[in-house]
Protein backbone atom coordinates (compact mmCIF):
# COMPACT_ATOMS: atom_id res chain seq x y z
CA UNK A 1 44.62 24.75 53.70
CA UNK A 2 42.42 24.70 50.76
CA UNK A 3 38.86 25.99 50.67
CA UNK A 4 36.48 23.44 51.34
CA UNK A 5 33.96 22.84 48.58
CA UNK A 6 29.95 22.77 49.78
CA UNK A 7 29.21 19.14 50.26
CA UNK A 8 25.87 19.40 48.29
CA UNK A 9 26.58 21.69 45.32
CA UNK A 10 27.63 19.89 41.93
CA UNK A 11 31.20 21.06 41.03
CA UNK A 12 31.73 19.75 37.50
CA UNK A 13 28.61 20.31 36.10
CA UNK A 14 27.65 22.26 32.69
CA UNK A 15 27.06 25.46 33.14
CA UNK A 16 23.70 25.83 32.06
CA UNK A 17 22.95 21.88 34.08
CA UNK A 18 19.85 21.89 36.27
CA UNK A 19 20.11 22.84 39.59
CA UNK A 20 17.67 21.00 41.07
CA UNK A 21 16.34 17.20 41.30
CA UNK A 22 13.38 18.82 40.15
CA UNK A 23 14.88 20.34 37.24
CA UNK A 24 16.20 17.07 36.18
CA UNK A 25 13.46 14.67 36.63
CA UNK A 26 11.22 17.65 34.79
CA UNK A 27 13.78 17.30 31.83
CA UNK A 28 14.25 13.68 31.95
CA UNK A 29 10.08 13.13 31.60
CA UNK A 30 9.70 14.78 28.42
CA UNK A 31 8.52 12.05 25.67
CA UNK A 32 11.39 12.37 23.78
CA UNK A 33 13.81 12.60 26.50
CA UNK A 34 12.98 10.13 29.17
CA UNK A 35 11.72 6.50 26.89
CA UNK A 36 12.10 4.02 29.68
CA UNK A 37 10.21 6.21 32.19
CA UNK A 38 11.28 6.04 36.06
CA UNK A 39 12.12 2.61 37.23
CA UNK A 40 10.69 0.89 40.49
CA UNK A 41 13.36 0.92 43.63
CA UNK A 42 12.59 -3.10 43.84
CA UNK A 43 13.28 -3.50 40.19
CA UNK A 44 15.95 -0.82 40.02
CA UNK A 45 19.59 -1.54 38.20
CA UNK A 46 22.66 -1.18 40.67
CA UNK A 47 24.99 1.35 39.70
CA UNK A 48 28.07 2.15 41.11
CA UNK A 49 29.40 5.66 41.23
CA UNK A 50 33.44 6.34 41.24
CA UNK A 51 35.41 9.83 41.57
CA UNK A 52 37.50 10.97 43.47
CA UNK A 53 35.28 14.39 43.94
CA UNK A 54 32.97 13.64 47.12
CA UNK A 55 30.60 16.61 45.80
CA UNK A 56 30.50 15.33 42.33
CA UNK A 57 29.69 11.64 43.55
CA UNK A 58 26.94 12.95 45.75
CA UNK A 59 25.45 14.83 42.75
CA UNK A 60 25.14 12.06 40.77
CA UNK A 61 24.72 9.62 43.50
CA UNK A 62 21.19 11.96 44.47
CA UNK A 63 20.21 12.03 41.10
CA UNK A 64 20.66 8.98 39.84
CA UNK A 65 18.48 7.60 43.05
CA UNK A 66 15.96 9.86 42.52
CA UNK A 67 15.30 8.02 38.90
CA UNK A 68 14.85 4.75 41.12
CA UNK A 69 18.26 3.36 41.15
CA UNK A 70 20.33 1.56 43.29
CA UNK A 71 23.56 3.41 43.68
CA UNK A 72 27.13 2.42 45.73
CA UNK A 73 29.76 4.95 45.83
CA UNK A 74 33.63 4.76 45.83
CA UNK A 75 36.36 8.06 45.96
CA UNK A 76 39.30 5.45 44.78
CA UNK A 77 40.02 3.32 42.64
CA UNK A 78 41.16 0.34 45.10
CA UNK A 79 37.74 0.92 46.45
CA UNK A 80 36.06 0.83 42.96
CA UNK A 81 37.55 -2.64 42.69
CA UNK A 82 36.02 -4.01 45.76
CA UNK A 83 32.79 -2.46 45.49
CA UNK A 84 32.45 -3.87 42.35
CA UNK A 85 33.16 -7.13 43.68
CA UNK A 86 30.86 -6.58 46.49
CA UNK A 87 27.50 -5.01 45.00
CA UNK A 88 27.60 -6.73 41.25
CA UNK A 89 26.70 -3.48 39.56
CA UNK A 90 24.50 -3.56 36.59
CA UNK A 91 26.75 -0.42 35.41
CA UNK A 92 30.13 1.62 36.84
CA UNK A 93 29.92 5.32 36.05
CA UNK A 94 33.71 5.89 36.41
CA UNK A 95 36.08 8.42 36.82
CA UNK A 96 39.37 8.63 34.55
CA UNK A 97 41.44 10.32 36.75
CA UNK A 98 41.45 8.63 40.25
CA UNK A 99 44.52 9.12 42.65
CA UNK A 100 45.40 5.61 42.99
CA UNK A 101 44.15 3.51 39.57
CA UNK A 102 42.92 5.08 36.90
CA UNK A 103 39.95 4.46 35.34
CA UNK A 104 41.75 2.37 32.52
CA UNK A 105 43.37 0.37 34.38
CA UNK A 106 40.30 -0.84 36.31
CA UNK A 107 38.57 -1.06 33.36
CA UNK A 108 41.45 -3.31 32.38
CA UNK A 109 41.20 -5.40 35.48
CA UNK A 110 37.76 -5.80 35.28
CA UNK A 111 37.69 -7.49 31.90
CA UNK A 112 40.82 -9.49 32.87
CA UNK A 113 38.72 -11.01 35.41
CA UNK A 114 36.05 -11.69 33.30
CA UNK A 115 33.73 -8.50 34.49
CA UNK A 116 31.72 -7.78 31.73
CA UNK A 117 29.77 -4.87 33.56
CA UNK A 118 29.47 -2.23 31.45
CA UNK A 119 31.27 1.20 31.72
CA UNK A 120 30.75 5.21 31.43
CA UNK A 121 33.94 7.12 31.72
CA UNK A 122 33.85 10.59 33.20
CA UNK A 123 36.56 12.78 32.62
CA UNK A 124 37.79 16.05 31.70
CA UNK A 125 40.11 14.76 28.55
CA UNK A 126 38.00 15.27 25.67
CA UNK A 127 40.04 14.83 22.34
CA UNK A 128 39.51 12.21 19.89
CA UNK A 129 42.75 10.50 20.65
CA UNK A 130 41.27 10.37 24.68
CA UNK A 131 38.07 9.07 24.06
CA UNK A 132 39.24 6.11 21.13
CA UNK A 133 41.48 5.11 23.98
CA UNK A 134 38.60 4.75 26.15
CA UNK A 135 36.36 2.54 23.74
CA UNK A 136 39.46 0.74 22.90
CA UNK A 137 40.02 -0.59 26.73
CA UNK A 138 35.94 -1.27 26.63
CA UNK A 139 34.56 1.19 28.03
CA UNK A 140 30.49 1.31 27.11
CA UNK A 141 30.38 5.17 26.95
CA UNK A 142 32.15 8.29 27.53
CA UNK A 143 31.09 11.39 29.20
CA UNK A 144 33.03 14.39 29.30
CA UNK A 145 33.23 17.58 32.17
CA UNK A 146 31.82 19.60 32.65
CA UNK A 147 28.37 17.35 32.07
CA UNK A 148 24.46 18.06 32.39
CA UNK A 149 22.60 15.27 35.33
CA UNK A 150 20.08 15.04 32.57
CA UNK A 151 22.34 13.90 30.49
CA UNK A 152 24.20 11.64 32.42
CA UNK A 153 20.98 10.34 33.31
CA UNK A 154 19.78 9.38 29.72
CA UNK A 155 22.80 7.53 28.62
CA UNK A 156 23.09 4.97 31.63
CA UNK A 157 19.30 4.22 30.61
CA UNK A 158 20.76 4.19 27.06
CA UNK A 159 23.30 1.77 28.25
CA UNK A 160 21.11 -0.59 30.46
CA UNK A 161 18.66 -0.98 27.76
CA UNK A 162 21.39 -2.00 25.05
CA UNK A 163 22.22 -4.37 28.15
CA UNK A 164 19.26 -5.14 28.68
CA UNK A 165 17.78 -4.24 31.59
CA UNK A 166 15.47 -1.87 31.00
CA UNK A 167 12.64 -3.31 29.88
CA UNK A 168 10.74 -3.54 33.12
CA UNK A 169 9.54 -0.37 34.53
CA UNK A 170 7.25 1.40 36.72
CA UNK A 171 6.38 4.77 38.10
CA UNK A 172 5.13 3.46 41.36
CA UNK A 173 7.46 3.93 44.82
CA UNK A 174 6.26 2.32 47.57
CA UNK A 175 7.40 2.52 51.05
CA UNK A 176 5.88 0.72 53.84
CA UNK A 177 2.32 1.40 53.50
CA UNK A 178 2.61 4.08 51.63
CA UNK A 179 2.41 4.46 47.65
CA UNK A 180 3.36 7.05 45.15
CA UNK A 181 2.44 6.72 41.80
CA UNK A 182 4.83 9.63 39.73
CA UNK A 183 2.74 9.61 36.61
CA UNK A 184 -0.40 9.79 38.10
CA UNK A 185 0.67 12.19 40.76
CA UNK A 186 -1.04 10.09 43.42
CA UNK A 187 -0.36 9.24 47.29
CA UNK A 188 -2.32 6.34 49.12
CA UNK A 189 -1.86 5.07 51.99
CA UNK A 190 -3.38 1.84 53.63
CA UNK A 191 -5.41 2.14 50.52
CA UNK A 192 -6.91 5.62 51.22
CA UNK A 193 -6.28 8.43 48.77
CA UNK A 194 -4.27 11.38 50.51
CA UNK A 195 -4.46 14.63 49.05
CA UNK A 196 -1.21 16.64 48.55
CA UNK A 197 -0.10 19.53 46.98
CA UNK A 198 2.67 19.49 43.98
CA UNK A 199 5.32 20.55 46.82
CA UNK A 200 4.28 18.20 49.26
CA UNK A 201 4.22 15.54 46.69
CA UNK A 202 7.85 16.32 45.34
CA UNK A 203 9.10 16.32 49.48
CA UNK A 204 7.59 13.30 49.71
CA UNK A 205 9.03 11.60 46.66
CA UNK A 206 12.76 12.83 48.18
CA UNK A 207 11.85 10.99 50.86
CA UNK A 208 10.59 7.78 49.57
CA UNK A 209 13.95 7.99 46.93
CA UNK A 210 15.95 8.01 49.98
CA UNK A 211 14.06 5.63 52.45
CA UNK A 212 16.36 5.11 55.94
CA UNK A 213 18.50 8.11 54.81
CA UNK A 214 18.97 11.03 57.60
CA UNK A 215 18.61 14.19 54.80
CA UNK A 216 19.66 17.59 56.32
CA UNK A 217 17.22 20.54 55.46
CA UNK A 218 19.87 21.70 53.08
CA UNK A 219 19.94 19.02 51.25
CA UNK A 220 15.81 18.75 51.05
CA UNK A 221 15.77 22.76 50.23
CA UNK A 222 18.48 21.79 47.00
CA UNK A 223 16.59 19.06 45.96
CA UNK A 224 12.90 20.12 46.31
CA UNK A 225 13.42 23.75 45.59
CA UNK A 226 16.43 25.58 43.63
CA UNK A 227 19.77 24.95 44.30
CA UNK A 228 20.01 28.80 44.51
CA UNK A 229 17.08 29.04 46.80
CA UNK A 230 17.47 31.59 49.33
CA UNK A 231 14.20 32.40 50.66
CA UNK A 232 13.10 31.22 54.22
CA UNK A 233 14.96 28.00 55.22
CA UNK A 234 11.68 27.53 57.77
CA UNK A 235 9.72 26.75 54.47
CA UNK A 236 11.40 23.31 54.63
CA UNK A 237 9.75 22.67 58.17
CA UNK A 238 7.34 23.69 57.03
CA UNK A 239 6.19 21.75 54.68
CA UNK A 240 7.39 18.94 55.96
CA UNK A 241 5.19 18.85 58.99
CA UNK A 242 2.22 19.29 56.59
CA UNK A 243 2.85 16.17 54.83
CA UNK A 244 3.53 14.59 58.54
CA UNK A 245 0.45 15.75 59.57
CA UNK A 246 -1.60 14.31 56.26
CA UNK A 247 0.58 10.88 56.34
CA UNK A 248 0.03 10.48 60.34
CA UNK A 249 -4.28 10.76 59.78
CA UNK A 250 -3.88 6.80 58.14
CA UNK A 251 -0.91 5.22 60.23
CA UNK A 252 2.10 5.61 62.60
CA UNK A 253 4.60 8.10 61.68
CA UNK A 254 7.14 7.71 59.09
CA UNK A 255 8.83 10.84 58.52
CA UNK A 256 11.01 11.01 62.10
CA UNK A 257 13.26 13.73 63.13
CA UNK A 258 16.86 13.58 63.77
CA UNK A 259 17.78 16.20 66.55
CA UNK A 260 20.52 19.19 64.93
CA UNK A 261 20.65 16.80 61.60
CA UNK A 262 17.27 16.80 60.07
CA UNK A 263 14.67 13.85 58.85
CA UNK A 264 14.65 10.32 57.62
CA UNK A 265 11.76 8.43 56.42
CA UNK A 266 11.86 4.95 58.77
CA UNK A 267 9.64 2.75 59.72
CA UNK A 268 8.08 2.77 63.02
CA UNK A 269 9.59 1.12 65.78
CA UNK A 270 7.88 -1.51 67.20
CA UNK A 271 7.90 -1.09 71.31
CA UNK A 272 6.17 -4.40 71.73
């Protein structure tokens, strides 16, 4: 049996690609690197994500989220095809090499149905000859492995703003009562000003880019801290019962606990 890859490390990534969401999103936010600025999750694009790689797909699944957007994912490309159908993506980041349809040939289906949705190939075939092939079938852009997040990142903004749908944008994430505002590096909630520190305030943004979503502590301690983090996993429990504790002073609790998995941010339930 082959060894099983970890489910939350990326695995075609470049070599010198950020580990962390935090490493990202701190790349991405430069001036010259990030023009659009992180979208709203209520005016975020829908993109769908397709490779046959579950760890790959959950990289840029988690990143891509954590810049606001609203991401479907598919392994195959049968699957691609009805997802498609299904979620009317604003963009497909797609996979060349699929074990049932390659990326091509969806791409071919697509426009023969008269799916204009634009395209980013991923793939590992990077000579000329590969990549005119892939403009000539229509695809929008073409990314080859291994690939930086940050990268990946900044062309599907590239591509929704030639599309355009990127105009309108925010830094604000709201959930519930709650509001973060990224630029400011501000929490409220019911209107009252919570103070948090920079830790806190990234845990909490996790959260509120993953609202209903049961995150294990791994997954939190990758994302939050360094993907190479191996200092006390209890700093994860940590800190997320501070920012509990801070959240619960100004309404019911949000941030729940789910026994031998981890947390998900929910809203309360009403017993009434």
């Amino acid at each position: 049996m082959p060894a099983v890859r970890p489910l939350y490390r990326p695995v075609e990534l470049a070599p010198d690609a950020p580990r962390s969401l935090n490493e990202v999103t701190d790349s991405l936010h430069a001036d010259d690197a990030h023009p659009l600025g992180p979208r709203s999750m209520s005016a975020s694009a829908r993109i769908l994500v397709v490779d046959d790689e579950p760890s790959l797909v959950d990289a840029v699944s988690t990143a891509l989220r954590y810049e606001g957007f609203d991401v479907s994912e598919a392994t195959t490309g049968r699957a691609a095809l009805e997802a498609a159908q299904d979620t009317q993506p604003d963009l497909i980041v797609l996979d060349v090499m699929l074990p049932d349809l390659d990326g091509f040939a969806i791409l071919t289906r697509l426009r023969r149905d008269g799916d204009k949705t634009p395209i980013l190939f991923l793939t590992a075939r990077d000579t000329l000859e590969d990549k005119a092939a892939g403009f000539a079938a229509g695809a929008d852009d073409y990314l080859t492995k291994p690939f930086s997040l940050a990268e990946l990142v900044m062309r599907v903004r590239a591509i929704l703003r030639r599309a355009g749908l990127g105009e309108e944008t925010t830094s604000v994430l709201k959930f519930a009562d709650v509001e973060l505002d990224v630029d400011a590096h501000q929490v409220r909630r019911n209107n009252t000003s919570i103070d948090v520190t920079a830790t806190e305030f990234s845990v909490l943004k996790y959260f509120m880019m993953n609202p209903g979503r049961v995150l294990s502590k791994a997954q939190i301690l990758d994302n939050v801290w360094h993907y190479d983090f191996d200092g006390d996993s209890n700093i994860c429990e940590t800190y997320v019962s501070y920012l509990r504790k801070k959240l619960n002073q100004h309404g019911p609790p949000l941030i729940h606990t789910v026994r031998l998995v981890g947390y998900v941010l929910r809203e309360p339930v009403d017993e009434g």
